[in-house]
N, C-alpha and C. Protein backbone atom coordinates (compact mmCIF):
# COMPACT_ATOMS: atom_id res chain seq x y z
N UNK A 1 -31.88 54.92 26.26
CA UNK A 1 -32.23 54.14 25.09
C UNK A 1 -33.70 53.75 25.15
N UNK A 2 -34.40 54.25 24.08
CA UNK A 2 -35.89 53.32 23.92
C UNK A 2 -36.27 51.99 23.94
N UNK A 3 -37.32 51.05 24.24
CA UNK A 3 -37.58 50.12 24.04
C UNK A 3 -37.36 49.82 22.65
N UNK A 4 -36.80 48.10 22.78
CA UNK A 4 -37.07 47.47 21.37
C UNK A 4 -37.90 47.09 20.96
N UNK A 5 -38.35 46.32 20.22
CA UNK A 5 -39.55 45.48 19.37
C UNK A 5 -39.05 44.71 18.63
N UNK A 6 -40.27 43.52 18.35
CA UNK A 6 -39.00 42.75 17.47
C UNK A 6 -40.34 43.37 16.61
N UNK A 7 -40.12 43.00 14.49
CA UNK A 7 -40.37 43.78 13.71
C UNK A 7 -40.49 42.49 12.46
N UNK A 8 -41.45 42.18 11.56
CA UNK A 8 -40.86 41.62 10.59
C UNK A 8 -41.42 42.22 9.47
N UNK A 9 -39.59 42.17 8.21
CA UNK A 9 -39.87 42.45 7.48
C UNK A 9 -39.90 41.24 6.22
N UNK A 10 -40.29 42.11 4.96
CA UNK A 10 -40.84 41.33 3.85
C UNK A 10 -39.75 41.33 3.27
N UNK A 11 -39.44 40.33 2.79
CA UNK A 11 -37.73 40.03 1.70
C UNK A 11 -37.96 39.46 0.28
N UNK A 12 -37.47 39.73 -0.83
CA UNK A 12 -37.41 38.70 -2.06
C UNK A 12 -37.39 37.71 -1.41
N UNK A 13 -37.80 36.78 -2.14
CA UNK A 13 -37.76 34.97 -1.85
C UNK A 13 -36.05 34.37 -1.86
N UNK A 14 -35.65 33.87 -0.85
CA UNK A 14 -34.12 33.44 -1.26
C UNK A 14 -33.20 34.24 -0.70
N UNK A 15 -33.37 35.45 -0.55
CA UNK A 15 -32.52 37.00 -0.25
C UNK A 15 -32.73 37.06 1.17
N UNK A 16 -33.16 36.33 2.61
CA UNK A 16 -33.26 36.33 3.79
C UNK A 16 -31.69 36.81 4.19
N UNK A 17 -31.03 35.79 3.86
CA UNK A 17 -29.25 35.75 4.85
C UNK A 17 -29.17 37.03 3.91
N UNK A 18 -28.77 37.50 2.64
CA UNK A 18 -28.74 38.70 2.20
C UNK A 18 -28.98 39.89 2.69
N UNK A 19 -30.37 39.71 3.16
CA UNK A 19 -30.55 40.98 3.70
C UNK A 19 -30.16 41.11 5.25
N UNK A 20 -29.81 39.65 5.61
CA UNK A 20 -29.42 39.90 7.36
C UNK A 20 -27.98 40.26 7.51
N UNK A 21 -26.87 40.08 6.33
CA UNK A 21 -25.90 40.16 6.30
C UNK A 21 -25.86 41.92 6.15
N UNK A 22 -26.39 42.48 5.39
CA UNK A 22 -26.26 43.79 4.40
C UNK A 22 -26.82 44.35 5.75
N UNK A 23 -27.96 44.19 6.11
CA UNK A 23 -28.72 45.05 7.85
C UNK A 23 -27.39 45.28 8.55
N UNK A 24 -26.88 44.18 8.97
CA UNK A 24 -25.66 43.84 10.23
C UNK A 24 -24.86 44.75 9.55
N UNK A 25 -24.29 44.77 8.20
CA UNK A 25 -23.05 45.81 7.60
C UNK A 25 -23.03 47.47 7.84
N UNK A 26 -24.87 47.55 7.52
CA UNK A 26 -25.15 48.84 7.53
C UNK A 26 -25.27 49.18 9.34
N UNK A 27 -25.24 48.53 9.93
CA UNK A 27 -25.62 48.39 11.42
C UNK A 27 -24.28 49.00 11.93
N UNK A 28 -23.05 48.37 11.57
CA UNK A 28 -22.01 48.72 12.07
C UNK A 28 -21.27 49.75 11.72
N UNK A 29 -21.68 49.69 9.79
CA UNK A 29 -20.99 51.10 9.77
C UNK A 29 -21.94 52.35 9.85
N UNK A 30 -22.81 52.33 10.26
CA UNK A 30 -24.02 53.80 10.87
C UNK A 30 -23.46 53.81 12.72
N UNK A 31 -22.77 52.99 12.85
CA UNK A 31 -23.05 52.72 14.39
C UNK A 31 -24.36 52.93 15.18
N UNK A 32 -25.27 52.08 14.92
CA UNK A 32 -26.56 51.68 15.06
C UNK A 32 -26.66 50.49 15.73
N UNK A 33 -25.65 50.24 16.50
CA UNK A 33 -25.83 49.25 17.68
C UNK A 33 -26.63 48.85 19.19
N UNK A 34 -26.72 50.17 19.13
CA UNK A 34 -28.06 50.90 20.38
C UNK A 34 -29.38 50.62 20.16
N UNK A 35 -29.62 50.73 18.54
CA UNK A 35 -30.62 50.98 17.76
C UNK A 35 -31.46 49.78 17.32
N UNK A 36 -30.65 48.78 16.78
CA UNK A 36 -30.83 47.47 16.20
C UNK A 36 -29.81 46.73 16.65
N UNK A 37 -30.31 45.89 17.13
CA UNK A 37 -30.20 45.02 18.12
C UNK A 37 -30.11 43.77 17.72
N UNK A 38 -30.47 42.89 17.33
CA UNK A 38 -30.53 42.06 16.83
C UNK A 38 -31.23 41.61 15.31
N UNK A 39 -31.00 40.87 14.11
CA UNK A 39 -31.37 40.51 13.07
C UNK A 39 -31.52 39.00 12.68
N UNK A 40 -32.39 38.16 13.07
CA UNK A 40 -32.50 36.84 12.68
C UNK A 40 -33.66 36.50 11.43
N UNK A 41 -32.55 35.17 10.75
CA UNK A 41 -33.89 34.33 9.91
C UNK A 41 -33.67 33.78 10.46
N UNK A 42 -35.53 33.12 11.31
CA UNK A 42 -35.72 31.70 11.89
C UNK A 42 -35.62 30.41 11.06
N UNK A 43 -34.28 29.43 11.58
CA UNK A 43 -34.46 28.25 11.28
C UNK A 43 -35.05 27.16 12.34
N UNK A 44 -35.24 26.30 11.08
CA UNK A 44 -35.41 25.16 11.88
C UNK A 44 -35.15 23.43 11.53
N UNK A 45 -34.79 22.74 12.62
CA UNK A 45 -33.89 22.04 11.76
C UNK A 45 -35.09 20.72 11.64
N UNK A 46 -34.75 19.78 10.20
CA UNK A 46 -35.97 19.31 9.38
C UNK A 46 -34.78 17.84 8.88
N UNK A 47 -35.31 16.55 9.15
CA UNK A 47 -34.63 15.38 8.54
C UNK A 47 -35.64 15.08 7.30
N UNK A 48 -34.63 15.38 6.32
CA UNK A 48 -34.90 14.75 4.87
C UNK A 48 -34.56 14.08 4.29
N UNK A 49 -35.84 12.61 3.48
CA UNK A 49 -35.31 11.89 2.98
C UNK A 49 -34.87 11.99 1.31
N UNK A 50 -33.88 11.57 1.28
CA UNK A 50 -33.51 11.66 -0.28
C UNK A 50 -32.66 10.68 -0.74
N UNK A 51 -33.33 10.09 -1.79
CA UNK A 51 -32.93 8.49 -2.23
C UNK A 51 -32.41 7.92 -1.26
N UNK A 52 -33.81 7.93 -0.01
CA UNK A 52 -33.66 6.30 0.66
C UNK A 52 -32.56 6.75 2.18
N UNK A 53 -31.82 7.90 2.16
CA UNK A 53 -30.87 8.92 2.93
C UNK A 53 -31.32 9.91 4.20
N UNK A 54 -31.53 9.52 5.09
CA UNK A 54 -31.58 10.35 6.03
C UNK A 54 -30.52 11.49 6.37
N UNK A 55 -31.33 12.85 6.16
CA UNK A 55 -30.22 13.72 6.16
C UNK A 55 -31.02 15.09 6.87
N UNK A 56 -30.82 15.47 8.47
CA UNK A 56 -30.77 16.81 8.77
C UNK A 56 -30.25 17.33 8.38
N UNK A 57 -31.38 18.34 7.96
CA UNK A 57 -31.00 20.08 7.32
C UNK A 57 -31.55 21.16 8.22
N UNK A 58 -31.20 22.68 8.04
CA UNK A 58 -31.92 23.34 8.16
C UNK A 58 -32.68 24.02 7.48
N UNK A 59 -33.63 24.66 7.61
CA UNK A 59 -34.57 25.19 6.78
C UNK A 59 -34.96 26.74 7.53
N UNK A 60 -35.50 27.22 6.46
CA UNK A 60 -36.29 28.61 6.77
C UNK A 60 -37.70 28.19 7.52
N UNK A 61 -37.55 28.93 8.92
CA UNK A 61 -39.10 28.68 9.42
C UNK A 61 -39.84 29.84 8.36
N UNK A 62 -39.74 31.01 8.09
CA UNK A 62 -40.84 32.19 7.71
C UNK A 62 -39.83 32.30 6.20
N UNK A 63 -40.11 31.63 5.01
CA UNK A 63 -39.38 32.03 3.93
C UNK A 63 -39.67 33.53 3.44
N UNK A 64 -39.03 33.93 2.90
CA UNK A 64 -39.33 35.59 2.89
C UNK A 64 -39.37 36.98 3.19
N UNK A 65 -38.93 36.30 4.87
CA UNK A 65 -38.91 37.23 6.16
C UNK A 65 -38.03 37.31 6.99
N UNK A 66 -37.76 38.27 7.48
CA UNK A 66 -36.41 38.33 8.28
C UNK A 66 -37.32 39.24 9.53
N UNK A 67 -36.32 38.78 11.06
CA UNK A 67 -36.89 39.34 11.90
C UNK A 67 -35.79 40.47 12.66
N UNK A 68 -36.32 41.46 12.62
CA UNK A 68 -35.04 42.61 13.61
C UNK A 68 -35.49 42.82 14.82
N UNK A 69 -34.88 42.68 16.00
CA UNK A 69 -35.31 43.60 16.98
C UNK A 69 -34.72 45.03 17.78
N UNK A 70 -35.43 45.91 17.25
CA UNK A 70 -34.99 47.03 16.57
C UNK A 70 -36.37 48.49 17.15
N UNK A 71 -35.14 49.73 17.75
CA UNK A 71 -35.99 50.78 18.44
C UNK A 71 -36.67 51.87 16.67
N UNK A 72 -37.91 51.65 16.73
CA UNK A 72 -38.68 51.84 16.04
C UNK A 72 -37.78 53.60 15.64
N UNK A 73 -37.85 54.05 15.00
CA UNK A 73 -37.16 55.20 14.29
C UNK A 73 -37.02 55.55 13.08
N UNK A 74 -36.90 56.93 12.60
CA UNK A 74 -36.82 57.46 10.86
C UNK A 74 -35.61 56.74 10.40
N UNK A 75 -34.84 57.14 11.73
CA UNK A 75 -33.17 56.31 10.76
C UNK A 75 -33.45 55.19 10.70
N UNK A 76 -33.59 54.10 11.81
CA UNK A 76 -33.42 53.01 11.63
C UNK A 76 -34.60 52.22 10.63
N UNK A 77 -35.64 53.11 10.65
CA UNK A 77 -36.83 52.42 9.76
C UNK A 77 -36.40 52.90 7.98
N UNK A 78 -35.80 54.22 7.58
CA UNK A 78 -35.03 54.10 6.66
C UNK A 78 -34.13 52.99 6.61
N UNK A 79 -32.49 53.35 7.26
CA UNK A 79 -31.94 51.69 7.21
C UNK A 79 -32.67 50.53 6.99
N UNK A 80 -33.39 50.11 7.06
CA UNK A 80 -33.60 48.46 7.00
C UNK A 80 -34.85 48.93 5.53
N UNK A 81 -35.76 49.24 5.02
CA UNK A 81 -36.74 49.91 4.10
C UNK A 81 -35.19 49.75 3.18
N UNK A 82 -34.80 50.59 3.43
CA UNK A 82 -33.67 51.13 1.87
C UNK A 82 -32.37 49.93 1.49
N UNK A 83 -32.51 48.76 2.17
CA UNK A 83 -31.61 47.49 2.65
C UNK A 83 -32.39 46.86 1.08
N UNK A 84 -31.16 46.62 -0.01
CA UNK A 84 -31.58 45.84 -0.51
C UNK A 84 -31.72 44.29 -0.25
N UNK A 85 -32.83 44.13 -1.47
CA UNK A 85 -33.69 42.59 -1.19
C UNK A 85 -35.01 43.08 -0.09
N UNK A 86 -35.26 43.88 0.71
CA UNK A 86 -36.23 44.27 1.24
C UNK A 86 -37.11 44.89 0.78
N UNK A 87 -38.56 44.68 0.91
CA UNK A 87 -39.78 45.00 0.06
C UNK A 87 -40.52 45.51 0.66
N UNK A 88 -40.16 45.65 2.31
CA UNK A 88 -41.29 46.08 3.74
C UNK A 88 -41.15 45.80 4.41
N UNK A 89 -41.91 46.57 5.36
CA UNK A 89 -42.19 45.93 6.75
C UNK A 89 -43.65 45.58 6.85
N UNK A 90 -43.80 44.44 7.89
CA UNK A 90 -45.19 44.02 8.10
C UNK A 90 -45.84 44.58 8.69
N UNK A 91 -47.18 44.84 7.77
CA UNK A 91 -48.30 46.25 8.81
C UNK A 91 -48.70 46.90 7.60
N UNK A 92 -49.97 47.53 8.22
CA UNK A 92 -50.47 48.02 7.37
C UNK A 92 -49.74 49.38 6.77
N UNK A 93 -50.15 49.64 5.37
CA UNK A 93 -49.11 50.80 4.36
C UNK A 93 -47.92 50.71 5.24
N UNK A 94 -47.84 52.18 5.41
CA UNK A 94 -46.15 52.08 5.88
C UNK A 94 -45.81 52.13 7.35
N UNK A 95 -46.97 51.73 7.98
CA UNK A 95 -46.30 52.20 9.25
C UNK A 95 -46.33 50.27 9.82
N UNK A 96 -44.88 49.95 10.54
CA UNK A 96 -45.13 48.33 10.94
C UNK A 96 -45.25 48.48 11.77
N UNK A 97 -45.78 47.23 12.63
CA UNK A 97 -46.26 46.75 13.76
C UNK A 97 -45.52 45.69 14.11
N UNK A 98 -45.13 46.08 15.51
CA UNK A 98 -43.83 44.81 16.35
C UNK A 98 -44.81 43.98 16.29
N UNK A 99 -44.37 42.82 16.86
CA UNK A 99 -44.90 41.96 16.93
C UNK A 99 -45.15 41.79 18.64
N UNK A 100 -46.08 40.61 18.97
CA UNK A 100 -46.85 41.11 20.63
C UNK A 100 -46.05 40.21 21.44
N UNK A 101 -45.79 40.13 22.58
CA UNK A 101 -45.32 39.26 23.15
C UNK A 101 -45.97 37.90 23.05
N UNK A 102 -47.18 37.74 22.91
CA UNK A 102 -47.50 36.45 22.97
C UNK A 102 -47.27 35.71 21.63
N UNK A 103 -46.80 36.42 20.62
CA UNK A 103 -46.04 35.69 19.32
C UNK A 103 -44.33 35.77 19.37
N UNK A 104 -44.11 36.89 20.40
CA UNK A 104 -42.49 36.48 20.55
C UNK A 104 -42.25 35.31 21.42
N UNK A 105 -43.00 35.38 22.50
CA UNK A 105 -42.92 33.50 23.36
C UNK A 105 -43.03 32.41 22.44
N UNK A 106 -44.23 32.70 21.21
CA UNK A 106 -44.14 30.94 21.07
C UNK A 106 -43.65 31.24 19.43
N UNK A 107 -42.55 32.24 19.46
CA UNK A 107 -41.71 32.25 18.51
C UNK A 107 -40.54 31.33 18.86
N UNK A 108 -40.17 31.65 20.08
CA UNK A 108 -38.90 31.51 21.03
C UNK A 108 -37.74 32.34 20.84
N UNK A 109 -38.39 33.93 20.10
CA UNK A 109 -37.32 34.49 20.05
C UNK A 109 -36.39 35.26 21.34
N UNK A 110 -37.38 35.44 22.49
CA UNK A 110 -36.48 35.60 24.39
C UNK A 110 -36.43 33.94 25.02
N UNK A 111 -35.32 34.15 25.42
CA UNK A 111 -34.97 33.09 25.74
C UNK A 111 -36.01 33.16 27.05
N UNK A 112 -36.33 32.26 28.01
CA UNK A 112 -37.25 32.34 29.27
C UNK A 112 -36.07 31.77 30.12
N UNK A 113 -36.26 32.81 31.17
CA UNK A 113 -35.02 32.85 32.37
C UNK A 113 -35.12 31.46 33.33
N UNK A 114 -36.48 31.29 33.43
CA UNK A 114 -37.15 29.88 33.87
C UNK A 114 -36.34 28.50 33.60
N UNK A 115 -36.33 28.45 32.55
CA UNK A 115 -35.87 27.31 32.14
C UNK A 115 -34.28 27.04 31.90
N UNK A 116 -33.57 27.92 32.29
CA UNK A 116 -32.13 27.65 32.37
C UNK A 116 -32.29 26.97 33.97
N UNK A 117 -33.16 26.83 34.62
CA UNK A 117 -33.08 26.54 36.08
C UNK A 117 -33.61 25.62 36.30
N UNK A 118 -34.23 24.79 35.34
CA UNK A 118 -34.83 23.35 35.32
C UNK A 118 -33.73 22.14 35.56
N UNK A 119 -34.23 21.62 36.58
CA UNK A 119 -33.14 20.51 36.87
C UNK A 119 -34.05 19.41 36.95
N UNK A 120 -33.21 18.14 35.93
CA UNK A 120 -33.83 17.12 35.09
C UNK A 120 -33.11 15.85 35.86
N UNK A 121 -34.22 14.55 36.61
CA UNK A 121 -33.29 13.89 36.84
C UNK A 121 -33.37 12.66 35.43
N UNK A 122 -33.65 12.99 34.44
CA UNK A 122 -33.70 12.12 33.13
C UNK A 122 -32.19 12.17 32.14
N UNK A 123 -32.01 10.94 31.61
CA UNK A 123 -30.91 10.95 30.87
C UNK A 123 -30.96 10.68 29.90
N UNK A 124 -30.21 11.00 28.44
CA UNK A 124 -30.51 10.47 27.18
C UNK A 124 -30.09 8.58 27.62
N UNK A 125 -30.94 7.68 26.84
CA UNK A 125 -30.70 6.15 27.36
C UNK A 125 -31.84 5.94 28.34
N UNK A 126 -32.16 6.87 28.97
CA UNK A 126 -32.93 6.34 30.37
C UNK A 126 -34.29 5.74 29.81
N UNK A 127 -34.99 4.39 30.41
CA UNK A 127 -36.12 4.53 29.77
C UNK A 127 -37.52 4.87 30.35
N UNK A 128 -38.20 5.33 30.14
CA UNK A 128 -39.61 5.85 30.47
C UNK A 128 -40.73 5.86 30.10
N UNK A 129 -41.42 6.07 31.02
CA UNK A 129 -43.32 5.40 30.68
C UNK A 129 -43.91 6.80 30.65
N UNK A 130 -44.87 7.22 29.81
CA UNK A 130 -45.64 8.27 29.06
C UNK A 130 -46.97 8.59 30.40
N UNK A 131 -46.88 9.06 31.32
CA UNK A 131 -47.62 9.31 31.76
C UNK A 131 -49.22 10.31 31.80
N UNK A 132 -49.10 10.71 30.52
CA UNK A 132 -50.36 12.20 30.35
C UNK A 132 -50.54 12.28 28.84
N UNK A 133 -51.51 12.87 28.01
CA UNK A 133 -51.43 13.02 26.88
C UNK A 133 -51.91 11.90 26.10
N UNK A 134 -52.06 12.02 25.17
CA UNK A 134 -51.93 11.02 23.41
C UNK A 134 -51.08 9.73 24.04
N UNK A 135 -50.25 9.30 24.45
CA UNK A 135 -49.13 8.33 24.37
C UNK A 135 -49.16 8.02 25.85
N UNK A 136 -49.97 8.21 26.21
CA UNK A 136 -50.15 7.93 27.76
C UNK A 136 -49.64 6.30 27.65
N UNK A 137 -49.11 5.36 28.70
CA UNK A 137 -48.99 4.33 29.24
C UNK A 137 -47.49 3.86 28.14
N UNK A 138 -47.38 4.90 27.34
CA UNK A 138 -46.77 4.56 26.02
C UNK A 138 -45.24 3.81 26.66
N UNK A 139 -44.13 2.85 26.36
CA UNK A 139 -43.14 3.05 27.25
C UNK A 139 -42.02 3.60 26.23
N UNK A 140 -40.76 4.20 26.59
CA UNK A 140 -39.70 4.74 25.33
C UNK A 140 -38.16 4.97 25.67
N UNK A 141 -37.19 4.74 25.02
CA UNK A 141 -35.99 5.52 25.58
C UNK A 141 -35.92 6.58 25.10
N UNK A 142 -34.99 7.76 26.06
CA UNK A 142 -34.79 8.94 25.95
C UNK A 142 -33.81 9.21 25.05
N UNK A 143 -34.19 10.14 23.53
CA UNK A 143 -32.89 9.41 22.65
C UNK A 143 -32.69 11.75 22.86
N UNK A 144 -33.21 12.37 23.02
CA UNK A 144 -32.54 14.12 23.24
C UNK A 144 -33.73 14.39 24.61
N UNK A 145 -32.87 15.07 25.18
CA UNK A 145 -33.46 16.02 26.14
C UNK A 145 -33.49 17.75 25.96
N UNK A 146 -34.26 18.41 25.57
CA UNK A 146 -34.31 19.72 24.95
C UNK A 146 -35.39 20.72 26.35
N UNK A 147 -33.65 21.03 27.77
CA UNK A 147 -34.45 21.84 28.37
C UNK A 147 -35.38 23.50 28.40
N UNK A 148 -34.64 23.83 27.02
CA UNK A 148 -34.81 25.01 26.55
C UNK A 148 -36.61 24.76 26.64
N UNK A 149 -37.16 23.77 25.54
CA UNK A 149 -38.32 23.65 25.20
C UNK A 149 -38.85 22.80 26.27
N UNK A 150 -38.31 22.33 27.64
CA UNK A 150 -38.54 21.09 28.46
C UNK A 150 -39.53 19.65 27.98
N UNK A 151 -39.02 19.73 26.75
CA UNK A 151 -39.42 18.16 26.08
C UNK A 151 -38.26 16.90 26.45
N UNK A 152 -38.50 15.95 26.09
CA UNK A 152 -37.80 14.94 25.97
C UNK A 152 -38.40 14.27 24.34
N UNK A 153 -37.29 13.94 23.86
CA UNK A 153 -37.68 13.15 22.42
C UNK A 153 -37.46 11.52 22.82
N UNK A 154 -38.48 10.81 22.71
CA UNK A 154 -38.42 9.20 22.49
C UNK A 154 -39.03 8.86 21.40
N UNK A 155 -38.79 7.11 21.34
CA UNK A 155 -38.68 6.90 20.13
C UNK A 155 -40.27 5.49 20.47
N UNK A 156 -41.36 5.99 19.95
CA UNK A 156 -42.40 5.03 19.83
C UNK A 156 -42.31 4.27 18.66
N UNK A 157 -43.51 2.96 19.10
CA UNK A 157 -43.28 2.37 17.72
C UNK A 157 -44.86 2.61 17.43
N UNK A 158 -44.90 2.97 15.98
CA UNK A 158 -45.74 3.74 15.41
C UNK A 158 -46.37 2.81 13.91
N UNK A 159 -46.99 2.27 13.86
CA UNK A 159 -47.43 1.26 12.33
C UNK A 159 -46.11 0.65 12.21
N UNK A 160 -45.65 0.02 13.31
CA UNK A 160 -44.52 -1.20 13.03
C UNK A 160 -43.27 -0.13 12.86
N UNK A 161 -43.26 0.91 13.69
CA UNK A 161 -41.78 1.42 12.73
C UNK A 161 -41.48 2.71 14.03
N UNK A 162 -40.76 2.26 14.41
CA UNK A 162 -39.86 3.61 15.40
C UNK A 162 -39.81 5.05 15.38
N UNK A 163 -40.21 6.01 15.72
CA UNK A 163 -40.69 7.28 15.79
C UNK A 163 -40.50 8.17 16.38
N UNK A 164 -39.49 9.35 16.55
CA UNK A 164 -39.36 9.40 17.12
C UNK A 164 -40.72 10.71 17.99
N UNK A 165 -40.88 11.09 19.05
CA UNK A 165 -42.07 12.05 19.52
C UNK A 165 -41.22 13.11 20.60
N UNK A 166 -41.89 14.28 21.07
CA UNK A 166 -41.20 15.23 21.88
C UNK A 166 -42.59 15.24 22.91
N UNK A 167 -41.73 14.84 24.06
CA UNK A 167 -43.17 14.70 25.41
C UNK A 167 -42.68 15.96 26.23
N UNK A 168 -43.26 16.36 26.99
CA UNK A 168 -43.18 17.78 27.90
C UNK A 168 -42.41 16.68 29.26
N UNK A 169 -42.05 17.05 29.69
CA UNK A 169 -40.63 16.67 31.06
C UNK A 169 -42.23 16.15 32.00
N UNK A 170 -43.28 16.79 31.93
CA UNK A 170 -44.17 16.84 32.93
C UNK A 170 -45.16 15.37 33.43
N UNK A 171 -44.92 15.19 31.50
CA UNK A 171 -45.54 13.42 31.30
C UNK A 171 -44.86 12.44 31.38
N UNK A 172 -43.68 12.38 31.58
CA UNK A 172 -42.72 11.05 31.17
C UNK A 172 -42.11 10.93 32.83
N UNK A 173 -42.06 9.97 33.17
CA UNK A 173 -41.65 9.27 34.57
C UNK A 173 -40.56 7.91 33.86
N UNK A 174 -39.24 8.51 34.84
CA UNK A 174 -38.35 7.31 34.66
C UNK A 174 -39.26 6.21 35.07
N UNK A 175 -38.61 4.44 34.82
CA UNK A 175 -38.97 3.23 35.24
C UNK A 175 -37.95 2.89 35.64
């Protein structure tokens, strides 16, 4: 099997899950599982206020775009091109360009093997002093711990009003 790449293409506005659904259909019945590999729209999740309502949602990180990671090919670059709601691939005329590793890292589309092995002695509740950075001396409780991204989220007070911030594991020291 060839290397993958991840790949993005151009979608109608709105037509993302459309076209990730219709890729995956055509995926299975071509048996193109070798081939294409994976199909994501990046979300991300966003608290919105509405009349006065705090309410997480998710949202489209790249509206428009869908990402495959997928062994570059006539078939498979037909398949996904001939996928309605799709308008392209990104790159110049017709030929696309994966994208580089240093935009798949701070995509977070590979997971990093690293960080499943991080061992945290911090707890959500625990409280802690801001040691490095912007918020240095800052003090906070630990309201998420996110080792994937090795942040911790606390909650500063910010123009009189609670906030919450994401510190790197590296700055924050229990008290």
């Amino acid at each position: 099997m060839s290397e993958t790449n991840w790949y993005v293409v151009h979608t109608y506005s709105g037509y993302e899950n459309k076209v990730k659904v219709n890729i995956e259909k055509t995926i299975e019945n071509r048996h193109l599982e070798d081939q294409i590999v994976e199909v994501r729209v990046p979300l991300e999740e966003v608290i919105e206020v509405k009349n006065g309502t705090k309410k997480q949602v998710q949202r489209k990180l790249f509206p428009g775009y869908v990402l495959i990671d997928m062994v570059m090919n006539d078939d498979t670059w037909y398949v996904v091109r001939n996928t309605r709601g799709v308008t392209g691939f990104v790159g110049p005329g017709s030929k696309p360009i994966p994208l580089t590793e240093t935009e798949i890292n701070s995509l977070g589309l590979i997971e990093q093997e690293q960080s499943e092995d991080v061992v945290v002695d911090l707890e959500e509740g625990d409280a802690v002093v801001v040691t490095g950075g912007a918020w240095e001396k800052t003090t906070g409780v630990i309201l998420d711990i996110n080792k994937q991204k090795q942040v911790v989220t606390i909650n500063v007070e910010l123009f009189g009003r609670e906030t919450p911030v994401e510190i790197s594991f590296s700055e924050v020291q229990k008290i």
